[in-house]
Every structure is written in C-alpha cells, then in structure tokens.
Protein backbone atom coordinates (compact mmCIF):
# COMPACT_ATOMS: atom_id res chain seq x y z
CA UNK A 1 0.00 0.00 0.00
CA UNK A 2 0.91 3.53 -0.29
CA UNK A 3 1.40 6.56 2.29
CA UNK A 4 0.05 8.92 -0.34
CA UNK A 5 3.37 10.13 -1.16
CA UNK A 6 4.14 7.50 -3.86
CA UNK A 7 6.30 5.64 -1.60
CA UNK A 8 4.96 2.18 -0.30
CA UNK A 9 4.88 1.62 2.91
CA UNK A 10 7.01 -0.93 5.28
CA UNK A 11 4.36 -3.69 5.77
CA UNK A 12 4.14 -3.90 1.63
CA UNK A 13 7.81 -3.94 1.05
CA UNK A 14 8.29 -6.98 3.58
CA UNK A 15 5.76 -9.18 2.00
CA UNK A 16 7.07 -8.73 -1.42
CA UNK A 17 10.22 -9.68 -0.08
CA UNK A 18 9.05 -12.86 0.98
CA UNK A 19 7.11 -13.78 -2.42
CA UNK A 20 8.94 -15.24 -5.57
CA UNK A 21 9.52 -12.96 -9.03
CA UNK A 22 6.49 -12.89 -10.97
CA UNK A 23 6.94 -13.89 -14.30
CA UNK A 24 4.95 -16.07 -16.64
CA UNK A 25 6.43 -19.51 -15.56
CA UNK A 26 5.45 -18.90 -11.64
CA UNK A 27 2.26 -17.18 -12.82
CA UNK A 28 1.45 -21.10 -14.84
CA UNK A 29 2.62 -22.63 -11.73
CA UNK A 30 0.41 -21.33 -9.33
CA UNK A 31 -2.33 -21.91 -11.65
CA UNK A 32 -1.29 -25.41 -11.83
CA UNK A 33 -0.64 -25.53 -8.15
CA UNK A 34 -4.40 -24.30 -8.17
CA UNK A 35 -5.87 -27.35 -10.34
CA UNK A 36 -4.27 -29.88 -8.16
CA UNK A 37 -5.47 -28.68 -5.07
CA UNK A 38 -8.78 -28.73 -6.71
CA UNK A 39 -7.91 -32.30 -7.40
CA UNK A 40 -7.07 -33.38 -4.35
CA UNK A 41 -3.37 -33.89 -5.00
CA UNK A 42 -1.67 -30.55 -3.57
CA UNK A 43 -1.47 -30.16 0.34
CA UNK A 44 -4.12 -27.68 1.97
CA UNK A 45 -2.86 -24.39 2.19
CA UNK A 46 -3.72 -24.11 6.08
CA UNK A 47 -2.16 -27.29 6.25
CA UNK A 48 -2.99 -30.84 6.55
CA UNK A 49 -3.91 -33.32 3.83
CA UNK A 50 -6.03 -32.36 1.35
CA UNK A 51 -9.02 -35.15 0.61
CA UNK A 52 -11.15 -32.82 -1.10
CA UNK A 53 -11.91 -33.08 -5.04
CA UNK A 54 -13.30 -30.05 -6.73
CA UNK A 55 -14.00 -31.29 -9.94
CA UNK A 56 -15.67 -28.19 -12.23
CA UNK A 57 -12.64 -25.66 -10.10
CA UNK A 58 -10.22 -28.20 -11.39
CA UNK A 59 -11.35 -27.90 -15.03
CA UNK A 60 -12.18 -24.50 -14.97
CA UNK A 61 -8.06 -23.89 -13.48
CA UNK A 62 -7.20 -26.27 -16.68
CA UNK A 63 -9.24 -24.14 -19.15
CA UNK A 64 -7.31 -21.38 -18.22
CA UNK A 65 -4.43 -22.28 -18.71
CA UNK A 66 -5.52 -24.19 -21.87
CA UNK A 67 -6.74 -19.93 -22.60
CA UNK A 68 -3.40 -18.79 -21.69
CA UNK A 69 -1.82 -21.27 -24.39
CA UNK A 70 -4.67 -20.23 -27.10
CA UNK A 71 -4.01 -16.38 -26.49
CA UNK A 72 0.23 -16.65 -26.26
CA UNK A 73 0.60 -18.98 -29.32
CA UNK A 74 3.77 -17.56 -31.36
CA UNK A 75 4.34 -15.00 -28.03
CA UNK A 76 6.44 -17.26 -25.86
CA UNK A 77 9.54 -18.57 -25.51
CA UNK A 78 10.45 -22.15 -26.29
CA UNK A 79 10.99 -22.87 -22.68
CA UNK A 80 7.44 -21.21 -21.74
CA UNK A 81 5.63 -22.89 -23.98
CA UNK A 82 7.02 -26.37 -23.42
CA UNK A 83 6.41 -25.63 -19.79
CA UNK A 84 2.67 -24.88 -20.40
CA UNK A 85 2.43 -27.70 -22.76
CA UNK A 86 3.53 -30.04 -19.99
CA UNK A 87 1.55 -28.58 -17.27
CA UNK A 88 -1.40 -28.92 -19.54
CA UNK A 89 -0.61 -32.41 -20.34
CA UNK A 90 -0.03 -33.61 -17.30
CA UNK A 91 -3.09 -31.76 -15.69
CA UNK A 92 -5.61 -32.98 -18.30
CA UNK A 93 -4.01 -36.56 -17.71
CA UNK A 94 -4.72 -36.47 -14.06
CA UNK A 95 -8.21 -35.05 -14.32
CA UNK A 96 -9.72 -37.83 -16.43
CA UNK A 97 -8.18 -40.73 -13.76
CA UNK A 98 -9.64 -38.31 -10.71
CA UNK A 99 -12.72 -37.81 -12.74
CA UNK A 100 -13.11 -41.64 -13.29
CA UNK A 101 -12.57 -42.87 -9.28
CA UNK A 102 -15.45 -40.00 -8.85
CA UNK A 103 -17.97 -41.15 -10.89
C-alpha cells in the first residue's frame, strides 16, 4: 500500500520480499498448483492433507491455462511454452483418472 506520497509503505515492502519474481512460468505454476489442489493432489494451504476433489474448479483452473496457451501462441519462448504444454498435459491426464474414481 501507499502513504500517499508514492512511496509504499514498510508492511508492503516486507511481503514482497518474501514472495517469488512474478513472471509467466510462476504465474502457470500457481495456476497449476491451483488445479491440483482442486484435485485433491496438492497439500491444503492451512495445512494438513487435502481429501477434497473439486471437480468443475479443477477444469475451470485447466481451461485457463488451456486460454493462456490459445491467447500466447507464437508470443512465448520455447521454454514457456514447453512448460505450459507439460503442465497442460499432465493436468488434463490427471483429471480424467480423478474424474473416473469419482464417478
């Protein structure tokens, strides 16, 4: 936040500090972080294990990213784009063999 002089303040500075560079390939990350909590396969973020399967979040999280990939065709780098391809891959993967122990 800002003190209304266009400097942030202390409390702002400190938590950026303590969260990684954002740049595309953390940005795909968390998103796939995101889908596999949805899953069921990522720890809670309070902690603990995480049994719960959100099936429509999880494919809505995968859509995005499959949006991400339609809108950045021919705008990434080699290394961003196999990244996303993989994440997408394996993502899609896992949410047909969750999809078919939930049926």
């Amino acid at each position: 936040m800002s003190q209304g002089h266009g400097e942030p303040d202390s409390s702002s500075a400190s938590q950026s500090d303590d969260l990684p560079a954002v740049d595309f390939t953390t940005f795909v990350l968390s998103l796939s972080h995101s889908a596999l909590l949805h899953l069921g396969d990522a720890p809670h973020p309070t902690g603990g294990v995480n049994e719960e399967v959100d099936l429509p979040m999880a494919r809505q999280t995968i859509d995005l990213l499959a949006l991400i990939q339609e809108k950045t065709h021919g705008n990434l780098t080699g290394a961003e784009e196999q990244m996303l391809t993989q994440a997408l891959y394996d993502l899609r993967l896992r949410f047909v063999e969750v999809s078919q122990k939930h049926k």
